[in-house]
PDB file of N, CA and C in Angstrom:
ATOM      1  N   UNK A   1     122.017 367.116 301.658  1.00  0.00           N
ATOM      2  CA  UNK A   1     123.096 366.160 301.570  1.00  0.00           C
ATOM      3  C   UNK A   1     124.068 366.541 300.456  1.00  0.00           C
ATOM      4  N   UNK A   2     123.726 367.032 299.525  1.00  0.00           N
ATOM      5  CA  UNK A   2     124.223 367.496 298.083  1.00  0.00           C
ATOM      6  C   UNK A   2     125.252 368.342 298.640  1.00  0.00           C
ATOM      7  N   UNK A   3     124.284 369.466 299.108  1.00  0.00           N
ATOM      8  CA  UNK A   3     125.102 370.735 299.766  1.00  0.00           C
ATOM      9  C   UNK A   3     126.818 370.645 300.809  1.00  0.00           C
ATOM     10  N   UNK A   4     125.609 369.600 301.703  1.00  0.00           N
ATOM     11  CA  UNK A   4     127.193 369.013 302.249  1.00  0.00           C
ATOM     12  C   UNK A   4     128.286 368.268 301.835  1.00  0.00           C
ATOM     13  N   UNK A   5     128.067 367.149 300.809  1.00  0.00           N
ATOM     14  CA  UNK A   5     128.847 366.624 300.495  1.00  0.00           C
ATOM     15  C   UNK A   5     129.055 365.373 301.152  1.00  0.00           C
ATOM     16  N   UNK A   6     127.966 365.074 301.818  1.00  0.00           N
ATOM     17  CA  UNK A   6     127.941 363.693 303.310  1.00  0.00           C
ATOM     18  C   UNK A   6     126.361 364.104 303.392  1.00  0.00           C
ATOM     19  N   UNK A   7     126.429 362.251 303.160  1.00  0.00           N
ATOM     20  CA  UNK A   7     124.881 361.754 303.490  1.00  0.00           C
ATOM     21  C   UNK A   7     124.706 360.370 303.700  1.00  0.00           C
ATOM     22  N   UNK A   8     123.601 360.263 304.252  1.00  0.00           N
ATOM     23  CA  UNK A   8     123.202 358.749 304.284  1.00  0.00           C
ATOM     24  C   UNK A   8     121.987 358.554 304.150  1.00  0.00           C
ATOM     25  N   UNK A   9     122.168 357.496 303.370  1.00  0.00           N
ATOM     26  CA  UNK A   9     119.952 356.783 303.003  1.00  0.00           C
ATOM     27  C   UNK A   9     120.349 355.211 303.471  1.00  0.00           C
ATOM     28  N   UNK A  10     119.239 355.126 304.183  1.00  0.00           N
ATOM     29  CA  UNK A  10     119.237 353.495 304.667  1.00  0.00           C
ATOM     30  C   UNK A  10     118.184 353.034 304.532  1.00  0.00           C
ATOM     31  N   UNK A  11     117.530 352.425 304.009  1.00  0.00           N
ATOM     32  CA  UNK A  11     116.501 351.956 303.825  1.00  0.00           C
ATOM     33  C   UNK A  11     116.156 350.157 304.495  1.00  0.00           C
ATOM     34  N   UNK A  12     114.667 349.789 305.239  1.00  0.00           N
ATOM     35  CA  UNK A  12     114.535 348.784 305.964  1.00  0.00           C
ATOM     36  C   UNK A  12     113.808 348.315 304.349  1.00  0.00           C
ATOM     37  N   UNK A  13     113.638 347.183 304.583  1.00  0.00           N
ATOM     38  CA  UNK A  13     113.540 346.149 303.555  1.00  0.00           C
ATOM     39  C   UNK A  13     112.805 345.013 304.049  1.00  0.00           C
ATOM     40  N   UNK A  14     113.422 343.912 303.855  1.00  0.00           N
ATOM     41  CA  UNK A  14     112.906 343.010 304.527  1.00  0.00           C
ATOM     42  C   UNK A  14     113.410 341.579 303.978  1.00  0.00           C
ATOM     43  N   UNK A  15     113.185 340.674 304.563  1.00  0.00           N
ATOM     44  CA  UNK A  15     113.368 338.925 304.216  1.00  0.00           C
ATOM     45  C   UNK A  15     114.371 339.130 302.454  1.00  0.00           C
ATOM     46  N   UNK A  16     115.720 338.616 302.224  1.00  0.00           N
ATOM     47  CA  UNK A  16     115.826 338.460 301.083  1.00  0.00           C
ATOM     48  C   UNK A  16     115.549 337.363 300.062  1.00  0.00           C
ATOM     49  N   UNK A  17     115.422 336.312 300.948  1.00  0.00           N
ATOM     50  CA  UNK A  17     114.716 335.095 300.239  1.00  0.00           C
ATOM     51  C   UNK A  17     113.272 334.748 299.901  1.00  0.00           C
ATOM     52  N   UNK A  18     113.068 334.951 298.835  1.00  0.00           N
ATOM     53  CA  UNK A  18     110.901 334.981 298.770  1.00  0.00           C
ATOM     54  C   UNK A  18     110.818 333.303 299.183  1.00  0.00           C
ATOM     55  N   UNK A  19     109.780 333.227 299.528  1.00  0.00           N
ATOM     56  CA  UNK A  19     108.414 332.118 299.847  1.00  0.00           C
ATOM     57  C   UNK A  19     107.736 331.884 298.689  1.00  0.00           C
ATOM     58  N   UNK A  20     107.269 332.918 298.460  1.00  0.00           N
ATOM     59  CA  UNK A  20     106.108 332.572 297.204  1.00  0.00           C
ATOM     60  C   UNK A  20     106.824 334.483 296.465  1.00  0.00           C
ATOM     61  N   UNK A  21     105.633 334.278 295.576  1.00  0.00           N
ATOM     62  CA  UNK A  21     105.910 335.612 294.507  1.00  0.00           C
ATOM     63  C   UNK A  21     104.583 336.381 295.335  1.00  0.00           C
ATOM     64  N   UNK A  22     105.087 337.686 295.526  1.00  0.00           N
ATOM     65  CA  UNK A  22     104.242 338.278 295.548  1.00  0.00           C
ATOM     66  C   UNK A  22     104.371 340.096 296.007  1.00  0.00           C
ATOM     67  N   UNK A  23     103.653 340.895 295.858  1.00  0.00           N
ATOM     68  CA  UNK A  23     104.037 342.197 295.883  1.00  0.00           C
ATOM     69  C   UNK A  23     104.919 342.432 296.378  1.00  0.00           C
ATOM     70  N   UNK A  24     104.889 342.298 297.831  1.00  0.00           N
ATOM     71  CA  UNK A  24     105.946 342.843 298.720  1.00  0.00           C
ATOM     72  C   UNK A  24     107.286 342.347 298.470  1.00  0.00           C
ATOM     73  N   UNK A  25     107.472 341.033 297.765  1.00  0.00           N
ATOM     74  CA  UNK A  25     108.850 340.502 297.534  1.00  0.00           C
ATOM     75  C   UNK A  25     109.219 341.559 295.987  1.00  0.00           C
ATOM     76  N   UNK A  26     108.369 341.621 295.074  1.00  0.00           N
ATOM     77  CA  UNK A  26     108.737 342.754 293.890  1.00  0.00           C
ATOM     78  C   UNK A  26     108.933 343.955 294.361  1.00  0.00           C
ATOM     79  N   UNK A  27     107.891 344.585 295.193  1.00  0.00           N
ATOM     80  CA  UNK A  27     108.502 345.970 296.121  1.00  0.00           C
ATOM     81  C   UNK A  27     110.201 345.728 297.066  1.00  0.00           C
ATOM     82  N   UNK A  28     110.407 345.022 297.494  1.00  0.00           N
ATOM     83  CA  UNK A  28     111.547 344.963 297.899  1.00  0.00           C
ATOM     84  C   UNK A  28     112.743 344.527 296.995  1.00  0.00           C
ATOM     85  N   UNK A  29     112.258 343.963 295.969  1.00  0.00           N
ATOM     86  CA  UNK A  29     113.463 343.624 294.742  1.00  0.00           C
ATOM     87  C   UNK A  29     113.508 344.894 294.030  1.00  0.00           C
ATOM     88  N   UNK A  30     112.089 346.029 293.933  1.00  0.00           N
ATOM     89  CA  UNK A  30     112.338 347.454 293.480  1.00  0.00           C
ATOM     90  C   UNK A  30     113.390 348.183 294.314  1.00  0.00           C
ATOM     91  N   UNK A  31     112.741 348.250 295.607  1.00  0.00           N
ATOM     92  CA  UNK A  31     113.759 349.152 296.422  1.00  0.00           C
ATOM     93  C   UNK A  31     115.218 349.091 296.752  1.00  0.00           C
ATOM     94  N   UNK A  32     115.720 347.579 296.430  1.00  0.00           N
ATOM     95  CA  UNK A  32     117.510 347.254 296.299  1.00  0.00           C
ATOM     96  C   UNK A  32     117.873 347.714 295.207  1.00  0.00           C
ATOM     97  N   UNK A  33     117.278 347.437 294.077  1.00  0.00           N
ATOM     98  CA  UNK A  33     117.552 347.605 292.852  1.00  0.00           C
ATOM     99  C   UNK A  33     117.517 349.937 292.681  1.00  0.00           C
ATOM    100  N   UNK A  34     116.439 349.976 292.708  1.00  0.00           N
ATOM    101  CA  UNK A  34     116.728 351.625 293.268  1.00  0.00           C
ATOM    102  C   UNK A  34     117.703 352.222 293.642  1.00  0.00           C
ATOM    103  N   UNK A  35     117.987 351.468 294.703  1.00  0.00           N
ATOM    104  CA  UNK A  35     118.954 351.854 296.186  1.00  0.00           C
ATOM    105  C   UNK A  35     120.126 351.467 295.211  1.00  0.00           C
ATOM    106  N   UNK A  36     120.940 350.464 294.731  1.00  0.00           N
ATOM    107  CA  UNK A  36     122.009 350.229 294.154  1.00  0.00           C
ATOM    108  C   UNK A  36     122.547 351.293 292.919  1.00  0.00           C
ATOM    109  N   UNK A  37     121.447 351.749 292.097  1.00  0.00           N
ATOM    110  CA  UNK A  37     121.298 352.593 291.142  1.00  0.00           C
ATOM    111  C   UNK A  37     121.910 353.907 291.538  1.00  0.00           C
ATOM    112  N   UNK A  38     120.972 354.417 292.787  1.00  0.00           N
ATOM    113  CA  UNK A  38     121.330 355.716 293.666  1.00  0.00           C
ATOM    114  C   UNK A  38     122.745 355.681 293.939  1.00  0.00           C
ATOM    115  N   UNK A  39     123.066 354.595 294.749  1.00  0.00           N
ATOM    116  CA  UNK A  39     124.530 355.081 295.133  1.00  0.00           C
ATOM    117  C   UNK A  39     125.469 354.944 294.150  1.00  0.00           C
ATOM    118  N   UNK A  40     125.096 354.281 292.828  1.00  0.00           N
ATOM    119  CA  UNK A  40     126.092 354.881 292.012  1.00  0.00           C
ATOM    120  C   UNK A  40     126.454 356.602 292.027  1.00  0.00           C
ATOM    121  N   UNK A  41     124.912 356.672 291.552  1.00  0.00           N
ATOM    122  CA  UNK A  41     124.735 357.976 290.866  1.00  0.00           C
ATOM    123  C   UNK A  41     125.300 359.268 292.178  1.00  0.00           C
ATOM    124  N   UNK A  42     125.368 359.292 293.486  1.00  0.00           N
ATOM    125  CA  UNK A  42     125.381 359.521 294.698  1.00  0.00           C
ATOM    126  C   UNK A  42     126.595 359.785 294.964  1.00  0.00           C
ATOM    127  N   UNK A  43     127.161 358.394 294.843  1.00  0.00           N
ATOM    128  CA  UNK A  43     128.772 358.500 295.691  1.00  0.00           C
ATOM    129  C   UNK A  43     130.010 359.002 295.626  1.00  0.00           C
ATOM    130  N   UNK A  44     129.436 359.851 294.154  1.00  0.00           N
ATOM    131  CA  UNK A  44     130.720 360.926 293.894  1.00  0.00           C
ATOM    132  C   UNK A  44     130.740 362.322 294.960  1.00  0.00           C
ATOM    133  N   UNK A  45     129.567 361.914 295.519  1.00  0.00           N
ATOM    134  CA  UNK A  45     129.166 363.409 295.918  1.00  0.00           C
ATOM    135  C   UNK A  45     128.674 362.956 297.555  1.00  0.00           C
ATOM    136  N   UNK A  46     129.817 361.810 298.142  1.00  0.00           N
ATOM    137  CA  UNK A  46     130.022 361.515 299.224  1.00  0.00           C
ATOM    138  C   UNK A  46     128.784 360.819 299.992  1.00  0.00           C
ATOM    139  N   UNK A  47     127.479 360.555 299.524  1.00  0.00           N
ATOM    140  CA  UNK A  47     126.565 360.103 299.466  1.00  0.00           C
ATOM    141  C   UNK A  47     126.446 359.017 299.599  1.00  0.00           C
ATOM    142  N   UNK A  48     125.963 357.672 300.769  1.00  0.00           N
ATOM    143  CA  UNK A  48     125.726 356.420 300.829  1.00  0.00           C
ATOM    144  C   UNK A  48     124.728 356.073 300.371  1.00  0.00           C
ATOM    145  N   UNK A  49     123.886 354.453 300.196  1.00  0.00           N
ATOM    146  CA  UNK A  49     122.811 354.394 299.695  1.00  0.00           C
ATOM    147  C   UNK A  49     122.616 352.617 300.511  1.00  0.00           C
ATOM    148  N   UNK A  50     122.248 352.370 301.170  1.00  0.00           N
ATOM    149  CA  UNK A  50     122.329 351.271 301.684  1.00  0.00           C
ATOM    150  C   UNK A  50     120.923 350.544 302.068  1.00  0.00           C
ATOM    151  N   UNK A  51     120.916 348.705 301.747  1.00  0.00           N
ATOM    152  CA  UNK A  51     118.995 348.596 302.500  1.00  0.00           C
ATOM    153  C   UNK A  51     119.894 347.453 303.887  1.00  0.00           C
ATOM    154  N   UNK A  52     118.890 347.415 304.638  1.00  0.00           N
ATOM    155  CA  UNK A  52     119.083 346.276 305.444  1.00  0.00           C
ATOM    156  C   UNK A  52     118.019 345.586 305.270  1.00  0.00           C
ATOM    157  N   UNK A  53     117.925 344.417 305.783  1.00  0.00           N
ATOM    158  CA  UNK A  53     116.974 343.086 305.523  1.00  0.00           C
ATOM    159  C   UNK A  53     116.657 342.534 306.474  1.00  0.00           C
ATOM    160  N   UNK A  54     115.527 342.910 307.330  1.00  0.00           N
ATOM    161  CA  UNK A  54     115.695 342.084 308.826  1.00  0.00           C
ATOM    162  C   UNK A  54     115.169 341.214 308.615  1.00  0.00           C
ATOM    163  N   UNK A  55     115.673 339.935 309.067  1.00  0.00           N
ATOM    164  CA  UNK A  55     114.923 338.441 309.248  1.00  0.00           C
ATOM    165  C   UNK A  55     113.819 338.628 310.428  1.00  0.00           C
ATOM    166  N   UNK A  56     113.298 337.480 311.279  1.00  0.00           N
ATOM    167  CA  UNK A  56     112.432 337.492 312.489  1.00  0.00           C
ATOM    168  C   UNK A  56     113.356 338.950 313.574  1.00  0.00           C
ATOM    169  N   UNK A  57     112.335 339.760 313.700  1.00  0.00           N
ATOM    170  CA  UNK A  57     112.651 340.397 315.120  1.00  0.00           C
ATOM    171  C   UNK A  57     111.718 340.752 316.256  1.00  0.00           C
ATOM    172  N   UNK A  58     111.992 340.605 316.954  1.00  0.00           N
ATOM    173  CA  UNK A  58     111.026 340.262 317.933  1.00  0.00           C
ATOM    174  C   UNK A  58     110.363 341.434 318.141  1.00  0.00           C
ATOM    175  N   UNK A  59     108.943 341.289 318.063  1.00  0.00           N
ATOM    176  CA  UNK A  59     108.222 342.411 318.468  1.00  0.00           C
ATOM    177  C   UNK A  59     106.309 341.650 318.560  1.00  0.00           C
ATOM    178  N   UNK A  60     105.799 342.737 318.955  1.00  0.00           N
ATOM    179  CA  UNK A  60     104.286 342.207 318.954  1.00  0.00           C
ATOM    180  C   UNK A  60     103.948 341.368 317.899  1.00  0.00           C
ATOM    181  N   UNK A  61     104.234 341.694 317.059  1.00  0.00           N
ATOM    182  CA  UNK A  61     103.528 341.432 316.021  1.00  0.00           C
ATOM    183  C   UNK A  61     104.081 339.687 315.863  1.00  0.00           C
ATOM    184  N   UNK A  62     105.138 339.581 315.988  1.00  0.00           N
ATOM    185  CA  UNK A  62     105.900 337.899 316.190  1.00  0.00           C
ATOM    186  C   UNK A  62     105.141 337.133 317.663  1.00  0.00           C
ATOM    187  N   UNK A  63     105.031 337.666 318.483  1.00  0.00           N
ATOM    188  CA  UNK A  63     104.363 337.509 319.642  1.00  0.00           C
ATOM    189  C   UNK A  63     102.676 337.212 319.179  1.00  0.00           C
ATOM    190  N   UNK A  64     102.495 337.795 318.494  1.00  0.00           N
ATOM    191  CA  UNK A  64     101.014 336.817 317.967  1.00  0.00           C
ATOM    192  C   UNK A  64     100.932 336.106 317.032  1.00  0.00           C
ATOM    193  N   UNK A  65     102.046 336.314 316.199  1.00  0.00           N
ATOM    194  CA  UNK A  65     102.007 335.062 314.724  1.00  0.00           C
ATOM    195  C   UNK A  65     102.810 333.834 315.456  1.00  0.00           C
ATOM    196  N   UNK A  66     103.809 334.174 316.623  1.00  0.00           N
ATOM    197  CA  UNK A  66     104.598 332.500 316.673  1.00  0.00           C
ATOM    198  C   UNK A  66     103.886 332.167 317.755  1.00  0.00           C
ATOM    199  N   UNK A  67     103.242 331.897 318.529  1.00  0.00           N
ATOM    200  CA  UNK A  67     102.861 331.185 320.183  1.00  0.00           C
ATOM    201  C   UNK A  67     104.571 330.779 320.276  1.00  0.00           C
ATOM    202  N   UNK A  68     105.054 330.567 321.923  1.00  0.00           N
ATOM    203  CA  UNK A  68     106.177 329.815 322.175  1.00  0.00           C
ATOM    204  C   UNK A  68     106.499 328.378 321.761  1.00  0.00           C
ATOM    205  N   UNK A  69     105.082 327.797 321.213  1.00  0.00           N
ATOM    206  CA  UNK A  69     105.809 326.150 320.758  1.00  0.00           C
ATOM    207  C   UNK A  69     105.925 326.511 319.040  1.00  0.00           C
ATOM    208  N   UNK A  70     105.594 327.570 318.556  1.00  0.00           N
ATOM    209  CA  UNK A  70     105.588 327.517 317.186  1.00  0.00           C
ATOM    210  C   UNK A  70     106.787 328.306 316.818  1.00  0.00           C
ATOM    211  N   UNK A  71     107.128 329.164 317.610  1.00  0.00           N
ATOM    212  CA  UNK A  71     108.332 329.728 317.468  1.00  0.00           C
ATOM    213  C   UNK A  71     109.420 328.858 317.307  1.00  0.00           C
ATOM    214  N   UNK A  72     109.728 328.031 318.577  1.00  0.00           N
ATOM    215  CA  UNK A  72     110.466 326.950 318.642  1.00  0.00           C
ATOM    216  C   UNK A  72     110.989 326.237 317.402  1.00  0.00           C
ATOM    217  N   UNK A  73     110.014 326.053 317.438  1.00  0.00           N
ATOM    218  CA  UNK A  73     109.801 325.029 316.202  1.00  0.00           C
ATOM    219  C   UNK A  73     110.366 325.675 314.793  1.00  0.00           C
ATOM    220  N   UNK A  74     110.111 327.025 314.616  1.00  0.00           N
ATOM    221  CA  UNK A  74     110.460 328.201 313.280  1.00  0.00           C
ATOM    222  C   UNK A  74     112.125 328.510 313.740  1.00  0.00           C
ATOM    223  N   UNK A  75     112.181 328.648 314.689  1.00  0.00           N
ATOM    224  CA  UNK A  75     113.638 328.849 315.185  1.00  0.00           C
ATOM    225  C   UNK A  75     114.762 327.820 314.896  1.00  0.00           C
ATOM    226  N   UNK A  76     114.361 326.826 315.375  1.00  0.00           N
ATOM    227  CA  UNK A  76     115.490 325.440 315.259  1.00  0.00           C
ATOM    228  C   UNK A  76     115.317 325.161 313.413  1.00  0.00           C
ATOM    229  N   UNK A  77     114.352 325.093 312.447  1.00  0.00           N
ATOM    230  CA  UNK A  77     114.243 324.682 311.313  1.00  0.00           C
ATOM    231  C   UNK A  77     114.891 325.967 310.413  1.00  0.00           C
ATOM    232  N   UNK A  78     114.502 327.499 310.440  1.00  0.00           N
ATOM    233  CA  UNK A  78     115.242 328.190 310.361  1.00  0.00           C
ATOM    234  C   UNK A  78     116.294 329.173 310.572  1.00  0.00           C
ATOM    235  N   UNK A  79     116.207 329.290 311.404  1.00  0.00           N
ATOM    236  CA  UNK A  79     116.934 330.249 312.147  1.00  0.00           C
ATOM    237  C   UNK A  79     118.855 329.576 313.169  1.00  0.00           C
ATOM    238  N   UNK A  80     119.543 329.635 311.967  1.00  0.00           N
ATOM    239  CA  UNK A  80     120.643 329.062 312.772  1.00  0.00           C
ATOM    240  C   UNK A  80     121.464 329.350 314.173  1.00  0.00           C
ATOM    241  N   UNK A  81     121.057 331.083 314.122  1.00  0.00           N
ATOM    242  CA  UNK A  81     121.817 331.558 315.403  1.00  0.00           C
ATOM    243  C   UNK A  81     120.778 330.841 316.570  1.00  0.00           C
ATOM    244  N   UNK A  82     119.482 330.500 316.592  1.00  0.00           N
ATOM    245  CA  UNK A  82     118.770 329.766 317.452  1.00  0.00           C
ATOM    246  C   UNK A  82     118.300 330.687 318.418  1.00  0.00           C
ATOM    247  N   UNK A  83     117.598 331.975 317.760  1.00  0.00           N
ATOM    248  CA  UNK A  83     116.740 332.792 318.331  1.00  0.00           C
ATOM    249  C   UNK A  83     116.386 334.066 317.273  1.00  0.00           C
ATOM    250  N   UNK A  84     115.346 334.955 317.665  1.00  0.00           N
ATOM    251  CA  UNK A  84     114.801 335.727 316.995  1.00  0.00           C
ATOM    252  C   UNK A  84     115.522 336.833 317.192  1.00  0.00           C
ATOM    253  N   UNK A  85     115.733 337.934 316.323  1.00  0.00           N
ATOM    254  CA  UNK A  85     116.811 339.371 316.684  1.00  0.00           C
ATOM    255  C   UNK A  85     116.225 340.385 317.759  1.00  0.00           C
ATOM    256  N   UNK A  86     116.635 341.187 318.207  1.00  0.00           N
ATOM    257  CA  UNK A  86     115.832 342.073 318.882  1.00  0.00           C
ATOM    258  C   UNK A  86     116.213 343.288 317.929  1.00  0.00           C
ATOM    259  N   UNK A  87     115.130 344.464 318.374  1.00  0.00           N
ATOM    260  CA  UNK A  87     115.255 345.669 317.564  1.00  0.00           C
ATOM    261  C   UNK A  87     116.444 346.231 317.608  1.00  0.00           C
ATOM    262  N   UNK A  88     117.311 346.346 318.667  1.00  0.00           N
ATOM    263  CA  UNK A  88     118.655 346.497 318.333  1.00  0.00           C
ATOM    264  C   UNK A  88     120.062 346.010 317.693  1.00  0.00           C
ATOM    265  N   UNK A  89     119.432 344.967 317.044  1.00  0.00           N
ATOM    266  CA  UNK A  89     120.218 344.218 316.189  1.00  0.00           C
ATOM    267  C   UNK A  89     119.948 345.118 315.392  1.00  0.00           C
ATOM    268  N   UNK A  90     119.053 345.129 314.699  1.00  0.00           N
ATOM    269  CA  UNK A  90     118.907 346.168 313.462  1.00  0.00           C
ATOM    270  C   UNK A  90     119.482 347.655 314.082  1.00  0.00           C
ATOM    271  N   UNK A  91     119.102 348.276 314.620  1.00  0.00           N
ATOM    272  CA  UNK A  91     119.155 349.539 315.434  1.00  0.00           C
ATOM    273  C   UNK A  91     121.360 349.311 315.271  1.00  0.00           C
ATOM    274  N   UNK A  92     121.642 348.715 315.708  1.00  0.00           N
ATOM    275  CA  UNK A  92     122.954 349.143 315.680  1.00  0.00           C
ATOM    276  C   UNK A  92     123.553 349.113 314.437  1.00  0.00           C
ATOM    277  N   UNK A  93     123.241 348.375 313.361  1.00  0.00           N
ATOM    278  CA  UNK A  93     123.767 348.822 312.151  1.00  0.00           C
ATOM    279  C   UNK A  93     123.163 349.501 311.375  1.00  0.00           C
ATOM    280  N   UNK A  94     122.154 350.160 311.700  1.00  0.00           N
ATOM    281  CA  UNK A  94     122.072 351.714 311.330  1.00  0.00           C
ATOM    282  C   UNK A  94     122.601 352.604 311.608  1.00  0.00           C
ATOM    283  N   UNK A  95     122.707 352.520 313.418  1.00  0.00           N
ATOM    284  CA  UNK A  95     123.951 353.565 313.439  1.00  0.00           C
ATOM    285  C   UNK A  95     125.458 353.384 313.231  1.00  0.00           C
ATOM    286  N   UNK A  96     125.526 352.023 312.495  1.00  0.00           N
ATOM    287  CA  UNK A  96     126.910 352.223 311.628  1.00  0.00           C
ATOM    288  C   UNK A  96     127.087 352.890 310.735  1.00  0.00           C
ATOM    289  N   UNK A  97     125.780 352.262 309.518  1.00  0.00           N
ATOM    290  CA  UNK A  97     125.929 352.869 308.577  1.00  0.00           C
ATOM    291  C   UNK A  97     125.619 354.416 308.323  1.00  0.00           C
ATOM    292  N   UNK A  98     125.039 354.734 309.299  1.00  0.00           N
ATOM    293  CA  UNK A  98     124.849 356.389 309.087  1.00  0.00           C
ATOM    294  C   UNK A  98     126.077 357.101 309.789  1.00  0.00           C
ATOM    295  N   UNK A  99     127.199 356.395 310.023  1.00  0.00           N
ATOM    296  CA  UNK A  99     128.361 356.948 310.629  1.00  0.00           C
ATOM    297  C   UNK A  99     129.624 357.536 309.565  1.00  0.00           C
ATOM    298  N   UNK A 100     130.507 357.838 309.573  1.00  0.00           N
ATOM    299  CA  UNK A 100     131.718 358.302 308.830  1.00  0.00           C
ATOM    300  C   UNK A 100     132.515 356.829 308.760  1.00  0.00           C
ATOM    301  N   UNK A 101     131.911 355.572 309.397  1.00  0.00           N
ATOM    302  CA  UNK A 101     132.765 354.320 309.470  1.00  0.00           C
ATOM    303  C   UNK A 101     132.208 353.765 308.070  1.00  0.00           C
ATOM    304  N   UNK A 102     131.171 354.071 307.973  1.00  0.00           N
ATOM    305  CA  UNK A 102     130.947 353.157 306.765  1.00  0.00           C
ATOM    306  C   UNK A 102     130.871 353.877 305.468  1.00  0.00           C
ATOM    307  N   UNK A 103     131.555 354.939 305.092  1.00  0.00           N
ATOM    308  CA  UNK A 103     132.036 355.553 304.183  1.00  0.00           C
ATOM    309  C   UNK A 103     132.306 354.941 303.039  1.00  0.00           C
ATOM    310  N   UNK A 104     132.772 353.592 303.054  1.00  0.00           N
ATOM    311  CA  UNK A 104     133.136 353.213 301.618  1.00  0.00           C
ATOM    312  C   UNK A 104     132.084 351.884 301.740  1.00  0.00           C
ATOM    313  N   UNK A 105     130.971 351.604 302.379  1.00  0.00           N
ATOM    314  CA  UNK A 105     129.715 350.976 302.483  1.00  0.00           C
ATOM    315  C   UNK A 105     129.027 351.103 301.727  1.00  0.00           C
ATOM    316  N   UNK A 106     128.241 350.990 300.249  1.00  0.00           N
ATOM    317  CA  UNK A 106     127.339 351.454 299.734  1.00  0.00           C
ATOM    318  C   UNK A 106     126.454 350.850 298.540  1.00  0.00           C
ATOM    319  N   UNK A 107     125.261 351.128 298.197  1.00  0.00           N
ATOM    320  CA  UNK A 107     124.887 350.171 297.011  1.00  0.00           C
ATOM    321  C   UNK A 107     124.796 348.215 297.704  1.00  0.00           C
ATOM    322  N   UNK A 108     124.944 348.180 298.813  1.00  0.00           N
ATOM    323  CA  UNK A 108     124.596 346.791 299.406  1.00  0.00           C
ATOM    324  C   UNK A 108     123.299 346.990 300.271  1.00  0.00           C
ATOM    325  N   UNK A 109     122.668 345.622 300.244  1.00  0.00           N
ATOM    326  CA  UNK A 109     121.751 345.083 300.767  1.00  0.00           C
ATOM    327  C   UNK A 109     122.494 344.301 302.047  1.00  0.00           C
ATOM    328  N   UNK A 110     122.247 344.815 302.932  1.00  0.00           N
ATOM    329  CA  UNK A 110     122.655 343.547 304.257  1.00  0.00           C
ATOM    330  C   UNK A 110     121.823 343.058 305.567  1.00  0.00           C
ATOM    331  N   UNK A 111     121.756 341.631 305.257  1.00  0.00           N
ATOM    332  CA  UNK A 111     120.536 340.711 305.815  1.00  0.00           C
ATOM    333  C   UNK A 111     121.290 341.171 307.549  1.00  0.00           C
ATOM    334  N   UNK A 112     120.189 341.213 308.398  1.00  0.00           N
ATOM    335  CA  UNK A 112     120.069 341.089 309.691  1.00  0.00           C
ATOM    336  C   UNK A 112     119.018 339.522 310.414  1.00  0.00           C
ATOM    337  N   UNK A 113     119.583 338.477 310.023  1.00  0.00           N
ATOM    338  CA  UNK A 113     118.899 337.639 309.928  1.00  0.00           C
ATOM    339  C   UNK A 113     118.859 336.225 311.023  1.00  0.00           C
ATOM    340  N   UNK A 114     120.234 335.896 311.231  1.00  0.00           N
ATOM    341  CA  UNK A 114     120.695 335.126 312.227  1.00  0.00           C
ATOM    342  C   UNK A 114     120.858 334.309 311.340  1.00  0.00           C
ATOM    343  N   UNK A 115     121.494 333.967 309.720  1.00  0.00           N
ATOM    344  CA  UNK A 115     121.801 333.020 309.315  1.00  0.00           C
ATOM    345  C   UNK A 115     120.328 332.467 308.439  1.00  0.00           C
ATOM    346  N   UNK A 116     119.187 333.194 308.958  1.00  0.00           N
ATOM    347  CA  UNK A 116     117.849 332.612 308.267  1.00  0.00           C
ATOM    348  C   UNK A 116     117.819 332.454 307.203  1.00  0.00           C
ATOM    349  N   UNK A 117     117.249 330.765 306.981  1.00  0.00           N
ATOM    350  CA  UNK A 117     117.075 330.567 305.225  1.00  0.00           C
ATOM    351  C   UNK A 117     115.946 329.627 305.342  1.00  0.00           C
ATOM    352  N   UNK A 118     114.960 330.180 304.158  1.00  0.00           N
ATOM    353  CA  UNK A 118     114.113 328.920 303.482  1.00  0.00           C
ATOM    354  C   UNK A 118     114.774 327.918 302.669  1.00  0.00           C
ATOM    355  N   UNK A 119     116.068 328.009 302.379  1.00  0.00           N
ATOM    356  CA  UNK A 119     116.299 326.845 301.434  1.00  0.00           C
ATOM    357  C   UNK A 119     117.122 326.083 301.835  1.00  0.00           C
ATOM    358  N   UNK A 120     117.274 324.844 301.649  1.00  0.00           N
ATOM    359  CA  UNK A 120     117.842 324.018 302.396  1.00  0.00           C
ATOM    360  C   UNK A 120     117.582 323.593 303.942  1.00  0.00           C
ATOM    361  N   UNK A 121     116.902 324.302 304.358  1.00  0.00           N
ATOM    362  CA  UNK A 121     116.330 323.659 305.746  1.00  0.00           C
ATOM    363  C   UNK A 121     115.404 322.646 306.653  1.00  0.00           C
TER     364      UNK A 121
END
């Protein structure tokens, strides 16, 4: 990337709002905090540095933690767009950001979430 002068790091992340304290929310407050650092240090030298944050996306693994009445129920209380993402929600703004469009993109965290919040809901 050096060599070329054009690069991209994207990094998946996860939920930006904690629940409780606990590793994975400090591992992910490491890896923004990292990631923001980098693209300073980076972006002279044409280099992006970006995390995304996926809220609920649908996959197996949601398919055994929500049953359909519990989902429901997680959906309407959090979830404002009023459904869960699919993998190509995420999937397409990766291939933004690894594009020449998002060139002046960098050092941000950006939620893929549908509006999802623990607070206030």
């Amino acid at each position: 990337m050096r060599q070329a002068r054009w690069g991209r790091i994207i990094n998946i992340t996860g939920l930006l709002e904690p629940r409780s304290l606990n590793a994975a929310m400090a591992a992910k407050a490491g890896v923004h905090l990292w990631a923001k650092g980098l693209s300073r240090d980076l972006a002279p030298e044409g280099i992006t540095v970006n995390s995304i944050a996926p809220g609920r996306i649908e996959s197996e693994q949601l398919d055994r933690l929500y049953p359909e009445h519990e989902r429901r129920a997680f959906i309407e209380r959090f979830v404002p767009i009023g459904y869960f993402g699919k993998p190509a929600d995420v999937a397409n703004l990766v291939i933004f950001l690894a594009s020449p469009l998002a060139s002046y993109i960098t050092g941000t965290v950006i939620a893929v979430d549908g509006g999802m919040s623990y607070y206030g809901a």
